[in-house]
N, C-alpha and C. Protein backbone atom coordinates (compact mmCIF):
# COMPACT_ATOMS: atom_id res chain seq x y z
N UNK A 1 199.87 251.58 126.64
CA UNK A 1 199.38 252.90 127.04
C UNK A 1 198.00 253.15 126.44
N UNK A 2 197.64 253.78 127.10
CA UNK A 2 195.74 253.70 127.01
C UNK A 2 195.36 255.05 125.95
N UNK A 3 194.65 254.94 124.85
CA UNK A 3 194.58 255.68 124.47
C UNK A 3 193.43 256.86 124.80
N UNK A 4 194.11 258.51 124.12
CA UNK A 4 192.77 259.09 124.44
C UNK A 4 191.96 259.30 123.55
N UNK A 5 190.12 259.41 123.49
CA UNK A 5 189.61 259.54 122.06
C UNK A 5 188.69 260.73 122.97
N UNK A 6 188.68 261.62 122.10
CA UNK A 6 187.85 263.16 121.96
C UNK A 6 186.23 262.87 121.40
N UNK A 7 185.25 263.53 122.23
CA UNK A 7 184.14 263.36 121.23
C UNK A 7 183.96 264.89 121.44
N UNK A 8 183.26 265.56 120.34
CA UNK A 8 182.91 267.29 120.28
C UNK A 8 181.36 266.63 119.53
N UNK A 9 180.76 267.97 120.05
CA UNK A 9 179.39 268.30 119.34
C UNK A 9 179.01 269.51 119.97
N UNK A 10 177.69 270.18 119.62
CA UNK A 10 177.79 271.75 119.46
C UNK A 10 176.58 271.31 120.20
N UNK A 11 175.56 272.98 120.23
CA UNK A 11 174.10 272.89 120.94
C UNK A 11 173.88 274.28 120.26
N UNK A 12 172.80 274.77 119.88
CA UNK A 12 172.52 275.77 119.41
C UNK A 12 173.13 276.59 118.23
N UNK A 13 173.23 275.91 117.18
CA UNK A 13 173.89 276.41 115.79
C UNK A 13 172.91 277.22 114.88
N UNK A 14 171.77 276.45 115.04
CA UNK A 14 170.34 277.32 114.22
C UNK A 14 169.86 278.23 114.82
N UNK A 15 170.06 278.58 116.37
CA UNK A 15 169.41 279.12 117.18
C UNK A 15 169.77 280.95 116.74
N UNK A 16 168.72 281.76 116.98
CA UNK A 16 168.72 283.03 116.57
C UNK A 16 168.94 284.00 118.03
N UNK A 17 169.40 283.09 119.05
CA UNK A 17 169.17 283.92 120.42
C UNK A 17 170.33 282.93 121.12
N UNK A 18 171.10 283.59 121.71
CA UNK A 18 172.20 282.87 122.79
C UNK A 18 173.13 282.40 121.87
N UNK A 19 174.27 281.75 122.33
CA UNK A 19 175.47 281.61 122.46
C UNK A 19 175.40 279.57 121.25
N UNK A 20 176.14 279.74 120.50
CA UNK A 20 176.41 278.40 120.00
C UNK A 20 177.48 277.53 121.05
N UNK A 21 177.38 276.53 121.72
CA UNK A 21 178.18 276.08 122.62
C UNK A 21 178.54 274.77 121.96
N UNK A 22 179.64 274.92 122.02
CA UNK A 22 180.60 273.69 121.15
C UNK A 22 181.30 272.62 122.88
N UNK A 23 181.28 271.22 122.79
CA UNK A 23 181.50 270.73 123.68
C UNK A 23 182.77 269.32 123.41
N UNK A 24 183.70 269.54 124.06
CA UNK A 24 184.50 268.59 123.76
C UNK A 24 184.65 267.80 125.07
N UNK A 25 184.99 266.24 124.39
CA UNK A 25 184.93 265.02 126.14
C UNK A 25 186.05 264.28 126.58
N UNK A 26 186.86 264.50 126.79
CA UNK A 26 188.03 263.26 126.21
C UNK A 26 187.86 262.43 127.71
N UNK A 27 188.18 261.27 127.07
CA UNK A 27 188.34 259.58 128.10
C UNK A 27 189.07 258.87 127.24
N UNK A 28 189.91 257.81 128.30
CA UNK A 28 190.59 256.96 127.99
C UNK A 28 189.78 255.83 127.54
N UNK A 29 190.27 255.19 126.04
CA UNK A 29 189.78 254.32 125.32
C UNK A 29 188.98 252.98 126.07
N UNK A 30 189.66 253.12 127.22
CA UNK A 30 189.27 251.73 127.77
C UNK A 30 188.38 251.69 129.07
N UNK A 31 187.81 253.00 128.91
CA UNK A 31 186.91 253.78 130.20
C UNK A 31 185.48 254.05 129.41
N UNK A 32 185.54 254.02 127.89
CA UNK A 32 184.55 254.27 127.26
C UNK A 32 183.30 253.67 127.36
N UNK A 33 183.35 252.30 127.67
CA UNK A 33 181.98 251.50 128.13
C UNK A 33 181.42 251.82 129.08
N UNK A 34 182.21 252.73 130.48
CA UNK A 34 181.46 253.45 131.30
C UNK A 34 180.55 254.35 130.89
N UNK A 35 180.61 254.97 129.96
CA UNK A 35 179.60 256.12 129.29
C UNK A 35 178.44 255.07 128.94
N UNK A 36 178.69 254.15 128.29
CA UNK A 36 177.23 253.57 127.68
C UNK A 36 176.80 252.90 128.82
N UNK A 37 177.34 252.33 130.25
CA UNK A 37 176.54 252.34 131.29
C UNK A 37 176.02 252.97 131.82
N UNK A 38 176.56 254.56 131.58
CA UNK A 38 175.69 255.52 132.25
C UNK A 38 174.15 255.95 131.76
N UNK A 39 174.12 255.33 130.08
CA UNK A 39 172.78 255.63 129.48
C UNK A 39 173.04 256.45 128.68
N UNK A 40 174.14 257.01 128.41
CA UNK A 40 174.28 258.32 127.63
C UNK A 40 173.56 257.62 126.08
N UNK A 41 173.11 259.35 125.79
CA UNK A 41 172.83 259.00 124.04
C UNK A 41 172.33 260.45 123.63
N UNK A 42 172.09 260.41 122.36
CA UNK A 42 172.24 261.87 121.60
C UNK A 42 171.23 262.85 122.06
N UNK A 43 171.63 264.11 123.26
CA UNK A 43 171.06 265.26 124.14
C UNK A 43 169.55 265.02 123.66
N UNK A 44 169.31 264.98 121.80
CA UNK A 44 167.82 265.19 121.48
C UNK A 44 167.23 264.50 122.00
N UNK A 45 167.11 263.15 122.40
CA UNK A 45 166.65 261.59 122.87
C UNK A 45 166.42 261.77 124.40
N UNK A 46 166.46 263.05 125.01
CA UNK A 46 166.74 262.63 126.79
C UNK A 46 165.60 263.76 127.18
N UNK A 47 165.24 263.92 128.46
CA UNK A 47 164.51 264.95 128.73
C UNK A 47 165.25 265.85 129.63
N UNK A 48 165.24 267.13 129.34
CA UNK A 48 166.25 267.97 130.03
C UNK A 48 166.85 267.38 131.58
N UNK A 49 165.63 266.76 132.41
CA UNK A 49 166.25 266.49 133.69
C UNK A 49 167.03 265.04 133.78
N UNK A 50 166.74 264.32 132.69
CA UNK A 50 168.17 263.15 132.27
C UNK A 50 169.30 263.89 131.70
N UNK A 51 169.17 264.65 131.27
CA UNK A 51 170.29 265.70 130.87
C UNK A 51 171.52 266.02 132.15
N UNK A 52 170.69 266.94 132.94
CA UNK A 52 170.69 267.59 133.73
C UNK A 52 171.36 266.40 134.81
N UNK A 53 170.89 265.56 134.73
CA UNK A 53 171.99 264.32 135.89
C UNK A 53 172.85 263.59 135.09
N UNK A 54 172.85 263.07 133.92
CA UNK A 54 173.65 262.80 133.52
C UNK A 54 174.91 263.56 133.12
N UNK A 55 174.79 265.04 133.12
CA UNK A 55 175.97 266.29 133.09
C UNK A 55 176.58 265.84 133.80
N UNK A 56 176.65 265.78 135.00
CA UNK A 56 177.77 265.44 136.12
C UNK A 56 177.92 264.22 136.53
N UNK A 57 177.37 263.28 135.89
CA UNK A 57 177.81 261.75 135.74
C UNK A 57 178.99 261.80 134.87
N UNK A 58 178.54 262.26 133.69
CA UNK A 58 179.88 262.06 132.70
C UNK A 58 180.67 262.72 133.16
N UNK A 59 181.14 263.74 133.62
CA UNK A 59 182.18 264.96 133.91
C UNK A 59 182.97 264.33 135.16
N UNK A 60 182.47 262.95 135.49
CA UNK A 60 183.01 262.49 136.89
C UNK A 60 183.88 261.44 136.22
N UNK A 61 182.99 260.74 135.36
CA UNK A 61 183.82 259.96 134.23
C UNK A 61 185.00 260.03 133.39
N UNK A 62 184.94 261.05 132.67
CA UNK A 62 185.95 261.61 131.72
C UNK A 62 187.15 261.85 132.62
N UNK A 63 188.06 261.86 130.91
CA UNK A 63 189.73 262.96 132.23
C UNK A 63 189.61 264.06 132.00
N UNK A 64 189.13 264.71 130.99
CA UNK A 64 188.80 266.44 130.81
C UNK A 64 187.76 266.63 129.72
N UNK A 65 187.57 267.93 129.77
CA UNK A 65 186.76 268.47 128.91
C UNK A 65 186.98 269.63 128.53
N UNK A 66 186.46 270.41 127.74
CA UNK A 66 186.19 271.90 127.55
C UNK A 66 185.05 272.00 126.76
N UNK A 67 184.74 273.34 127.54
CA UNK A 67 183.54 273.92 126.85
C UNK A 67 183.46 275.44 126.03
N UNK A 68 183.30 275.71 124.56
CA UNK A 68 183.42 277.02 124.15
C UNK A 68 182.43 277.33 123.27
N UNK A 69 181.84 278.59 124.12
CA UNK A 69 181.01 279.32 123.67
C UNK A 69 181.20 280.33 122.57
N UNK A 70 180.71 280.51 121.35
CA UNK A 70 180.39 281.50 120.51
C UNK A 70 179.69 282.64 120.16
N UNK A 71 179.72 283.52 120.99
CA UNK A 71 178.82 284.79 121.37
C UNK A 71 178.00 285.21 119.92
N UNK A 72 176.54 285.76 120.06
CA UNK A 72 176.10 286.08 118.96
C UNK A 72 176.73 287.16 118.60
N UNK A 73 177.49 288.13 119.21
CA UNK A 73 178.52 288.94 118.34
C UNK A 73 179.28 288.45 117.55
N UNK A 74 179.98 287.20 118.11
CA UNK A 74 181.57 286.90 117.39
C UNK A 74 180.65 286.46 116.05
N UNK A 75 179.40 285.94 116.24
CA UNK A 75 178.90 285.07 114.85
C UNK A 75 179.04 286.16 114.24
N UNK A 76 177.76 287.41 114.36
CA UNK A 76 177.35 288.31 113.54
C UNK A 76 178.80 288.90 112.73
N UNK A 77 179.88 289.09 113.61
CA UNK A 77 180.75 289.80 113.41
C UNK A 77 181.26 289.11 112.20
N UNK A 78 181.32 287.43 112.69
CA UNK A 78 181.92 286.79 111.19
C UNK A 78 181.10 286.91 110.04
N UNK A 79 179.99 286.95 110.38
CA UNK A 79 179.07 286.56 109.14
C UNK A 79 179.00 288.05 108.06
N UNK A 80 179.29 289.20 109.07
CA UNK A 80 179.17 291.07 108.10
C UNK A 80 180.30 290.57 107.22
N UNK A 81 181.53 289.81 107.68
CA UNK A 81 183.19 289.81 107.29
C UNK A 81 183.09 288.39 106.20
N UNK A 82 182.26 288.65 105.65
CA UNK A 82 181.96 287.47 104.89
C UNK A 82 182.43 286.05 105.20
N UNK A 83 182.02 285.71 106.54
CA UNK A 83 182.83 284.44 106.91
C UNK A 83 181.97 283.49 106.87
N UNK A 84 182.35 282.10 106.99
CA UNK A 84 181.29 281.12 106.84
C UNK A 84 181.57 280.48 108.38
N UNK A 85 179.91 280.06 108.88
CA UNK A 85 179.83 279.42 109.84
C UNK A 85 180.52 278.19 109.64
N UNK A 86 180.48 277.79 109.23
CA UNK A 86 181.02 275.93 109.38
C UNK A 86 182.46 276.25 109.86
N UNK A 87 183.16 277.54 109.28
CA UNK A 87 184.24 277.94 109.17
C UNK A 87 184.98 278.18 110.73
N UNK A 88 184.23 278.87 110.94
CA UNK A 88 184.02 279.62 112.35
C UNK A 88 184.18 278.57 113.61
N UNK A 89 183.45 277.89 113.29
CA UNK A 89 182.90 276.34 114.22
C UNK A 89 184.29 275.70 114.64
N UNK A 90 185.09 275.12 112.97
CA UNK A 90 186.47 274.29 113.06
C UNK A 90 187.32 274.86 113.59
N UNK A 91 187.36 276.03 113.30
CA UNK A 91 188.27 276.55 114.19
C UNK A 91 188.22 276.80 116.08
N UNK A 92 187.34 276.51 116.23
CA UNK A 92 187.21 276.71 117.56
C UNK A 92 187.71 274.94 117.94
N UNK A 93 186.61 273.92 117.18
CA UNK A 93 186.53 272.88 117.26
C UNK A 93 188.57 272.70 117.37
N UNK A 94 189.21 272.79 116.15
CA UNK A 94 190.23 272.84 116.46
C UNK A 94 191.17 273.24 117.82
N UNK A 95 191.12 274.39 118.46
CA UNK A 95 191.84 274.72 119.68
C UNK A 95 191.68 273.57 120.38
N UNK A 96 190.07 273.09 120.61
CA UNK A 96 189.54 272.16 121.61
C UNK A 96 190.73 270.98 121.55
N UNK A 97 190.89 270.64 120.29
CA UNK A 97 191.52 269.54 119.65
C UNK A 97 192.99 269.90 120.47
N UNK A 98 193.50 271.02 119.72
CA UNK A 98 194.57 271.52 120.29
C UNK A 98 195.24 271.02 121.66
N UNK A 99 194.35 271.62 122.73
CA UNK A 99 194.10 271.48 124.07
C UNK A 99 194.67 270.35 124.63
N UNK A 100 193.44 269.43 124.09
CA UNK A 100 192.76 268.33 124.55
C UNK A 100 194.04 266.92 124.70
N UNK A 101 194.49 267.38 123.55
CA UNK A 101 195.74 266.66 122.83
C UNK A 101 195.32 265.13 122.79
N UNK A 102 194.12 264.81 122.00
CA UNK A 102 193.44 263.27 121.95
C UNK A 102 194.44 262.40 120.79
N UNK A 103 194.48 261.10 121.25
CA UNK A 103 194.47 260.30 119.92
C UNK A 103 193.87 260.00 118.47
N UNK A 104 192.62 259.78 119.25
CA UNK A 104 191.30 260.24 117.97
C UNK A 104 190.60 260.56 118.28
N UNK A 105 190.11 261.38 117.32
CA UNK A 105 188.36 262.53 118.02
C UNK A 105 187.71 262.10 116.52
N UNK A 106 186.10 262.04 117.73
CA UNK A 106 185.18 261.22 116.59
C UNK A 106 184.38 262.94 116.91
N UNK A 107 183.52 263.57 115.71
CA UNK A 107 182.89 264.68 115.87
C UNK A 107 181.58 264.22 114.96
N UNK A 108 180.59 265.00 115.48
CA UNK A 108 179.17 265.09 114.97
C UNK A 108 179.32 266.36 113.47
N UNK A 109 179.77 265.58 112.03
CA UNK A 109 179.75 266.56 111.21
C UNK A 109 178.77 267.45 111.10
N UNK A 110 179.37 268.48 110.75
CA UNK A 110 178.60 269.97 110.09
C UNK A 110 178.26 270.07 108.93
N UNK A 111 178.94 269.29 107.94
CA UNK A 111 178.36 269.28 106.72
C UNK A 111 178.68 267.83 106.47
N UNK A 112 177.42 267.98 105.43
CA UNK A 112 177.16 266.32 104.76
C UNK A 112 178.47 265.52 104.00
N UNK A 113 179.55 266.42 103.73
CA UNK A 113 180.78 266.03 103.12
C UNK A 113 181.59 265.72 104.55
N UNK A 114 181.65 264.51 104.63
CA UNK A 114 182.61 264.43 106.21
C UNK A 114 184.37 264.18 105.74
N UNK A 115 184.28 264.02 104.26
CA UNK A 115 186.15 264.13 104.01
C UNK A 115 186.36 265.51 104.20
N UNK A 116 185.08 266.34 103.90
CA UNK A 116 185.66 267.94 103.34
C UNK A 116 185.67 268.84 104.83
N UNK A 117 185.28 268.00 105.75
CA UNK A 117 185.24 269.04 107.37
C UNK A 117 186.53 267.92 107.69
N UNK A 118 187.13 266.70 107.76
CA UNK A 118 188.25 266.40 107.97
C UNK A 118 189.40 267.30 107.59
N UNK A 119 189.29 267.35 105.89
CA UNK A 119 190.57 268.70 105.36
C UNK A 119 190.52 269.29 105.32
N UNK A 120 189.48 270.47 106.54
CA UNK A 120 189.54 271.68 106.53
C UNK A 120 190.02 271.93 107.87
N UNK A 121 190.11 270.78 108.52
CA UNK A 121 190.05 270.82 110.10
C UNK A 121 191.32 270.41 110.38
N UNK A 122 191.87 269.30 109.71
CA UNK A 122 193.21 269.03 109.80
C UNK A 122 194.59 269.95 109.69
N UNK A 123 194.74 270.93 108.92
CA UNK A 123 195.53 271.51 108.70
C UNK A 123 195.68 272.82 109.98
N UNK A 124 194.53 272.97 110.93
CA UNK A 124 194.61 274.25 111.88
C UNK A 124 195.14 272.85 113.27
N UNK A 125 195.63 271.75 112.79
CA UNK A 125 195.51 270.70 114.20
C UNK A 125 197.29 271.19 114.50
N UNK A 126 197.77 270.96 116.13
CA UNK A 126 199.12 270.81 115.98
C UNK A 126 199.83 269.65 116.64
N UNK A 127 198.42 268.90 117.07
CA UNK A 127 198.72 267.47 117.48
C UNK A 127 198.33 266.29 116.21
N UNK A 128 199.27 265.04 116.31
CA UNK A 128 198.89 264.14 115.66
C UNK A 128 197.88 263.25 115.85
N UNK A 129 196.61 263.12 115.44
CA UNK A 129 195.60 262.50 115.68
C UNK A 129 194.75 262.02 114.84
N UNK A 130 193.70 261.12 114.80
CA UNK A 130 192.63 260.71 113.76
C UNK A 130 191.84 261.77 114.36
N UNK A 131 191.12 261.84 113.00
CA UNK A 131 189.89 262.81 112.73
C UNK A 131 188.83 261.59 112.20
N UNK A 132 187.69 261.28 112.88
CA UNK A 132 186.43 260.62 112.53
C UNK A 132 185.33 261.79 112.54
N UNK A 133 184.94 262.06 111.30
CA UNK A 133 183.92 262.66 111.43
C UNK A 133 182.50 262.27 110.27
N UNK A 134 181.77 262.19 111.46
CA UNK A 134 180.25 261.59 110.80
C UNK A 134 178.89 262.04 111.06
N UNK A 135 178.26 261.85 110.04
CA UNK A 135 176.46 262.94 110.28
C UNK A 135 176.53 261.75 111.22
N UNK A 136 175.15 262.75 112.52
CA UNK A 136 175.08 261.18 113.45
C UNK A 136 175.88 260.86 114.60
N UNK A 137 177.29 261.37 114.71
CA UNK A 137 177.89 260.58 115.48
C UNK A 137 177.69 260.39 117.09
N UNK A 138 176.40 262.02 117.07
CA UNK A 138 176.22 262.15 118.50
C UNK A 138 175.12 260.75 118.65
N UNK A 139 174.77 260.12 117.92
CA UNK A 139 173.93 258.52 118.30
C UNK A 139 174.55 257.65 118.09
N UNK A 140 176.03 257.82 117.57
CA UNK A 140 176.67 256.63 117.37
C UNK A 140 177.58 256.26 118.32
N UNK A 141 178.17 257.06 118.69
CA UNK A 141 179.63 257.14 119.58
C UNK A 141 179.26 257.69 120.94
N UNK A 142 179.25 257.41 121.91
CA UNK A 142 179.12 257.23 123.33
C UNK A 142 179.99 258.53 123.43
N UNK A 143 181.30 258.37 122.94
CA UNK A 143 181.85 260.04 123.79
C UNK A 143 181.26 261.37 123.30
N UNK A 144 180.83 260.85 121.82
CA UNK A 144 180.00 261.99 121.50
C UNK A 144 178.62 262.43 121.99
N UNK A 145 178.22 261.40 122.33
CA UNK A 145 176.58 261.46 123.17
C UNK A 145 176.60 262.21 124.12
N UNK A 146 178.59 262.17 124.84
CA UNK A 146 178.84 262.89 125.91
C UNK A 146 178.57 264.37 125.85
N UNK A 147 179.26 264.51 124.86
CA UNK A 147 179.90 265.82 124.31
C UNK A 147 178.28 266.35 124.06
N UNK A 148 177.76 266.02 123.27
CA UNK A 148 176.50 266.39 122.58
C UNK A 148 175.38 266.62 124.01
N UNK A 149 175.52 266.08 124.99
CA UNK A 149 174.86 265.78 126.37
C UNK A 149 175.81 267.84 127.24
N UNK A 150 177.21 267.78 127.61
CA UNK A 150 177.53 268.88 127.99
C UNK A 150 176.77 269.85 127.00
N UNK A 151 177.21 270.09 125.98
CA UNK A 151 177.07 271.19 124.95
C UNK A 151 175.26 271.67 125.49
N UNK A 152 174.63 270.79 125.56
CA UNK A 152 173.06 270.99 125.79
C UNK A 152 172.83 271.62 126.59
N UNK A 153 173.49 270.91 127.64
CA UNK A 153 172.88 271.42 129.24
C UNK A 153 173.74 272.61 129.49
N UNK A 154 175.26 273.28 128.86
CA UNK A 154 175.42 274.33 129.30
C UNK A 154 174.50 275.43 128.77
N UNK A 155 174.02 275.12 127.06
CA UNK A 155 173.05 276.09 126.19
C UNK A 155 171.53 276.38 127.22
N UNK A 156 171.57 275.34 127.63
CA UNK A 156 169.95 275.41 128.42
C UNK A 156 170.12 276.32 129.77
N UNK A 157 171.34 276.03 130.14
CA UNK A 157 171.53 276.78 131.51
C UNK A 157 171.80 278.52 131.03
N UNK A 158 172.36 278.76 130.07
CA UNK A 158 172.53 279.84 129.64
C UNK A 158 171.32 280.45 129.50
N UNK A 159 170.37 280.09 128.36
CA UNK A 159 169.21 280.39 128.15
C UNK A 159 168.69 280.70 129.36
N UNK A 160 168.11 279.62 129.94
CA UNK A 160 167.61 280.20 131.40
C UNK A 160 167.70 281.51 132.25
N UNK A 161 169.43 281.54 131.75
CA UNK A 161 169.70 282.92 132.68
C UNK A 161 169.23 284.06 131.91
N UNK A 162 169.29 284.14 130.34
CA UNK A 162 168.92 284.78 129.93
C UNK A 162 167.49 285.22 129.81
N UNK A 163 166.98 284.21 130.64
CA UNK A 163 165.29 284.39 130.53
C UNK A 163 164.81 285.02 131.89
N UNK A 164 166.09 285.01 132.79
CA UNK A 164 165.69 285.74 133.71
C UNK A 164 165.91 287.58 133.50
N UNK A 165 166.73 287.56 132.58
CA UNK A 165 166.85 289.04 132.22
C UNK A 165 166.18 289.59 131.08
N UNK A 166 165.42 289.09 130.41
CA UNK A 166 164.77 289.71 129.19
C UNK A 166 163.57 289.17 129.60
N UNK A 167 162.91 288.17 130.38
CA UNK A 167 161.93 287.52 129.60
C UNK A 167 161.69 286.15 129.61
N UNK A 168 160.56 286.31 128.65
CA UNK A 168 160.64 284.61 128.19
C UNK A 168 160.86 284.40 126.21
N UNK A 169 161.82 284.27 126.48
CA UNK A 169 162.38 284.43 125.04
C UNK A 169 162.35 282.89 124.20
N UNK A 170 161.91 282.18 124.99
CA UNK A 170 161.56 280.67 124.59
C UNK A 170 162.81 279.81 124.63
N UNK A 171 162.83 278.80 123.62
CA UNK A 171 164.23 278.11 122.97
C UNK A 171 165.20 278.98 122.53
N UNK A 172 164.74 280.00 121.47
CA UNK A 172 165.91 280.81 120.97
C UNK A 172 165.51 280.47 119.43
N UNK A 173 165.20 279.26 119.40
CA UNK A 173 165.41 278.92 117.90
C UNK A 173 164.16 279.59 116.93
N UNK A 174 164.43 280.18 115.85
CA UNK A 174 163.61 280.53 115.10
C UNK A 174 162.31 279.98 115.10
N UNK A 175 161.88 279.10 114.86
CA UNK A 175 160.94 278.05 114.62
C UNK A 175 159.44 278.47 116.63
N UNK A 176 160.48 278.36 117.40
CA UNK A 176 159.52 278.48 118.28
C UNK A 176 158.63 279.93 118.39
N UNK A 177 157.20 279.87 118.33
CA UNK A 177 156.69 281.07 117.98
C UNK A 177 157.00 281.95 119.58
N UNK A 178 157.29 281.63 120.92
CA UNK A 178 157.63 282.09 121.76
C UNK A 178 158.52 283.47 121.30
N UNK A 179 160.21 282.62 120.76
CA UNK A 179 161.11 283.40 120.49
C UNK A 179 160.80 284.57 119.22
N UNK A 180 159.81 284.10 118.46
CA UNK A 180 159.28 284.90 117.50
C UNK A 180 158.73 286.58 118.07
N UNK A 181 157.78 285.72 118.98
CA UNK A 181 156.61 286.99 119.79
C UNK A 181 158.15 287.68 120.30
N UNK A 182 158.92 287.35 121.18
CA UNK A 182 160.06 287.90 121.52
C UNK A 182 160.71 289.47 120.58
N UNK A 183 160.98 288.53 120.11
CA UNK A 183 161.72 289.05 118.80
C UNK A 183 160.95 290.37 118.38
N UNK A 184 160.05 290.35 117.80
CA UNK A 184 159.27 291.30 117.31
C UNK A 184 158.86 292.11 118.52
N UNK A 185 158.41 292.01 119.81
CA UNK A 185 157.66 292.85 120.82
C UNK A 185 159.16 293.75 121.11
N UNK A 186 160.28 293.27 121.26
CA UNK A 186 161.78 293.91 121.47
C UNK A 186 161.34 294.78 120.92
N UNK A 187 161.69 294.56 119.25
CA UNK A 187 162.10 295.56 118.37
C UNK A 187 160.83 296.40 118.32
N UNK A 188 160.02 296.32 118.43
CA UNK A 188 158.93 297.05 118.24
C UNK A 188 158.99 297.77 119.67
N UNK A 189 159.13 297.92 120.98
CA UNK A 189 159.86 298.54 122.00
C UNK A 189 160.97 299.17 122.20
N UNK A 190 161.74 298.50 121.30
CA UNK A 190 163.05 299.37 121.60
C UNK A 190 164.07 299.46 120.07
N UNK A 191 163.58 299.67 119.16
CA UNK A 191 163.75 299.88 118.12
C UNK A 191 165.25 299.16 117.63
N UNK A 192 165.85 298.40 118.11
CA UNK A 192 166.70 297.19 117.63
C UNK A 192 166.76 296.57 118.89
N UNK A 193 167.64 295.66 118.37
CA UNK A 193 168.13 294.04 118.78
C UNK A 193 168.95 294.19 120.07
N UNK A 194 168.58 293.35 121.32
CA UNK A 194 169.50 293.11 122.25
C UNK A 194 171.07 292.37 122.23
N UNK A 195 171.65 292.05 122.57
CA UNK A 195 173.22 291.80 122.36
C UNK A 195 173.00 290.27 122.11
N UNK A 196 172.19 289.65 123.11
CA UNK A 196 171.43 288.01 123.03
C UNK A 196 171.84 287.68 121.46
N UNK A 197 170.64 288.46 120.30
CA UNK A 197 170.42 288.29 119.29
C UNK A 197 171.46 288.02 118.17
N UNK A 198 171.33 286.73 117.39
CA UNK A 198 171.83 287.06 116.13
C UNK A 198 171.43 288.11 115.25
N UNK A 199 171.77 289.19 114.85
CA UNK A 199 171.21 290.27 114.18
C UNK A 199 171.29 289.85 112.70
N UNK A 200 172.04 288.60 112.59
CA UNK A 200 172.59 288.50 111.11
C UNK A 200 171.62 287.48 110.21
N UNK A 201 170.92 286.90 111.29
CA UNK A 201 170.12 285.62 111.19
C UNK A 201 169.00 286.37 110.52
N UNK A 202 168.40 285.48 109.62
CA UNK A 202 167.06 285.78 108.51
C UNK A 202 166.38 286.17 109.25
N UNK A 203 165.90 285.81 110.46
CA UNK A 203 164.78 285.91 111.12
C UNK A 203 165.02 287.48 111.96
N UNK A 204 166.04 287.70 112.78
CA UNK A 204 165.86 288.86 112.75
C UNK A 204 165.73 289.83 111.60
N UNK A 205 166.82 289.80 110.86
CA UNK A 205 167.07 291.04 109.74
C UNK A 205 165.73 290.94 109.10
N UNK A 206 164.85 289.80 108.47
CA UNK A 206 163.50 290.39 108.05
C UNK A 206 162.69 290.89 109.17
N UNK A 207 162.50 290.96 110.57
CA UNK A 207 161.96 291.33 111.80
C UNK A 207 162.58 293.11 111.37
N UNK A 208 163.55 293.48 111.20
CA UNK A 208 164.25 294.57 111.01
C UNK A 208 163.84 295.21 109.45
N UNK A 209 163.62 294.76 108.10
CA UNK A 209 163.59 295.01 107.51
C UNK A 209 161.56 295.64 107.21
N UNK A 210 161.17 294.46 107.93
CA UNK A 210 159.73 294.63 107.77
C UNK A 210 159.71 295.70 108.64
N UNK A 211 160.17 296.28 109.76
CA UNK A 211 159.75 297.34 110.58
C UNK A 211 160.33 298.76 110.20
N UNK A 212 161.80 298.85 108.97
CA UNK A 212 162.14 300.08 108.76
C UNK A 212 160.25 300.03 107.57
N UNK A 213 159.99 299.31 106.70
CA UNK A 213 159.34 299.63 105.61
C UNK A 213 158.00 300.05 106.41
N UNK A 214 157.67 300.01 107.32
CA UNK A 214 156.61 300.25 108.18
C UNK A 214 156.68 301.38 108.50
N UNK A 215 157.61 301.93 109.67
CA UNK A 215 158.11 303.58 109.56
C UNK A 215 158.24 304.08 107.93
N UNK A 216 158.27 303.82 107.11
CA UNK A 216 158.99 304.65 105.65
C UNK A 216 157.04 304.77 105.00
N UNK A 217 156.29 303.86 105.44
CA UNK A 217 154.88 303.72 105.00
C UNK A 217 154.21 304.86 105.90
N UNK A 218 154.52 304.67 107.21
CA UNK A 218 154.12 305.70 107.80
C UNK A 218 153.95 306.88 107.88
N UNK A 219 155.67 307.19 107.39
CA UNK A 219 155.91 308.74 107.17
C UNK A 219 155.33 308.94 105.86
N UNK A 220 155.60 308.06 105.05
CA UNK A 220 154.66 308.49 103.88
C UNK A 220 153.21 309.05 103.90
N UNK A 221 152.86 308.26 104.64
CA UNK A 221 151.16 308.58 104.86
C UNK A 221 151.02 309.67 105.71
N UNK A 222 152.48 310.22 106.31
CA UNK A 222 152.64 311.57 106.94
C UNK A 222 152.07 312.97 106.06
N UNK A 223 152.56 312.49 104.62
CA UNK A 223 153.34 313.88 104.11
C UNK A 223 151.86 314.02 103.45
């Protein structure tokens, strides 16, 4: 009997705008060399429109998948409730697992300790399975290249839509000065954060913090 192996990887974890999309792949063990004929390899390495065809190459390939999104509410919400992201992540990562009901799932670790995301992850599992988890694995492991390949192209398709309703809000990720100009022209228009936003993320809350001390300078220079 043929076994099944799971690959998961995420798309947008740093990102300060849109949805963290976690992606799980499962195929039968002995179907797996089809993926590395298809070219697959880790989402960063491809250009969106190899992306973008290879999405529905693999999805024709595989026996299932799932895809779950993490709303910048549910983050913010964990993060006020003193929760930890990595935290947040396994547990979702888990259901997938759940679901999926694989033999072994190889995952792209979250933290540099890959025993310590195994025994945190193991105990929410209710199927019996190996847990491989490694920095990397979305360049190592073909189902993960998969996984790491969905997770992308649903984040990008999201974005997009979201750029048809706000804007051009860029990548999302802090770092791009696009999402920056974003960020700041909002709040400076409409005096907080759209629903899009991580509100919890450095980059907004100092965007927020620098603009109450601005009004408080202001009124000062009122009186």
């Amino acid at each position: 009997m043929a076994k099944l192996i799971l690959g998961i990887d995420e798309a947008g974890r740093g990102a300060v705008i849109g949805p963290l999309v976690i992606a799980g792949a499962l195929i039968e063990d002995s179907k797996a060399l089809e993926l590395v004929k298809l070219g697959v390899k880790d989402s960063k390495k491809l250009t969106p429109k190899q992306r973008a065809d290879l999405y529905h190459r693999i999805r024709s390939k595989i026996k299932s998948h799932r895809i779950v999104k993490i709303s910048p509410e549910e983050i913010d919400t964990n993060k006020r409730a003193d929760g930890n992201l990595n935290a947040l992540e396994l547990s979702h990562m888990a259901k997938i697992i759940n679901e999926l009901k694989p033999d072994v799932v190889y995952l792209d670790s979250i933290e540099a300790n890959t025993l310590s995301v195994v025994a945190k992850l193991t105990p929410q599992l209710k199927v019996d399975c190996k847990i491989i988890a490694e920095c990397g694995a979305d360049d190592t492991y073909p189902i993960v290249s998969a996984a790491s390949i969905l997770a992308k192209v649903d984040r990008d398709d999201d974005v997009a839509s979201l750029k048809h309703l706000y804007g051009d809000i860029g990548s999302g990720y802090p770092s791009d000065p696009r999402t920056q100009t974003f960020l700041s022209n909002w709040l400076n228009d409409h005096n907080s954060f759209p629903k899009i936003v991580r509100t919890t993320w450095e980059t907004a809350s100092n965007l927020v913090g620098k603009a109450k001390q601005k009004q408080l300078g202001d009124y000062v220079n009122e009186i």
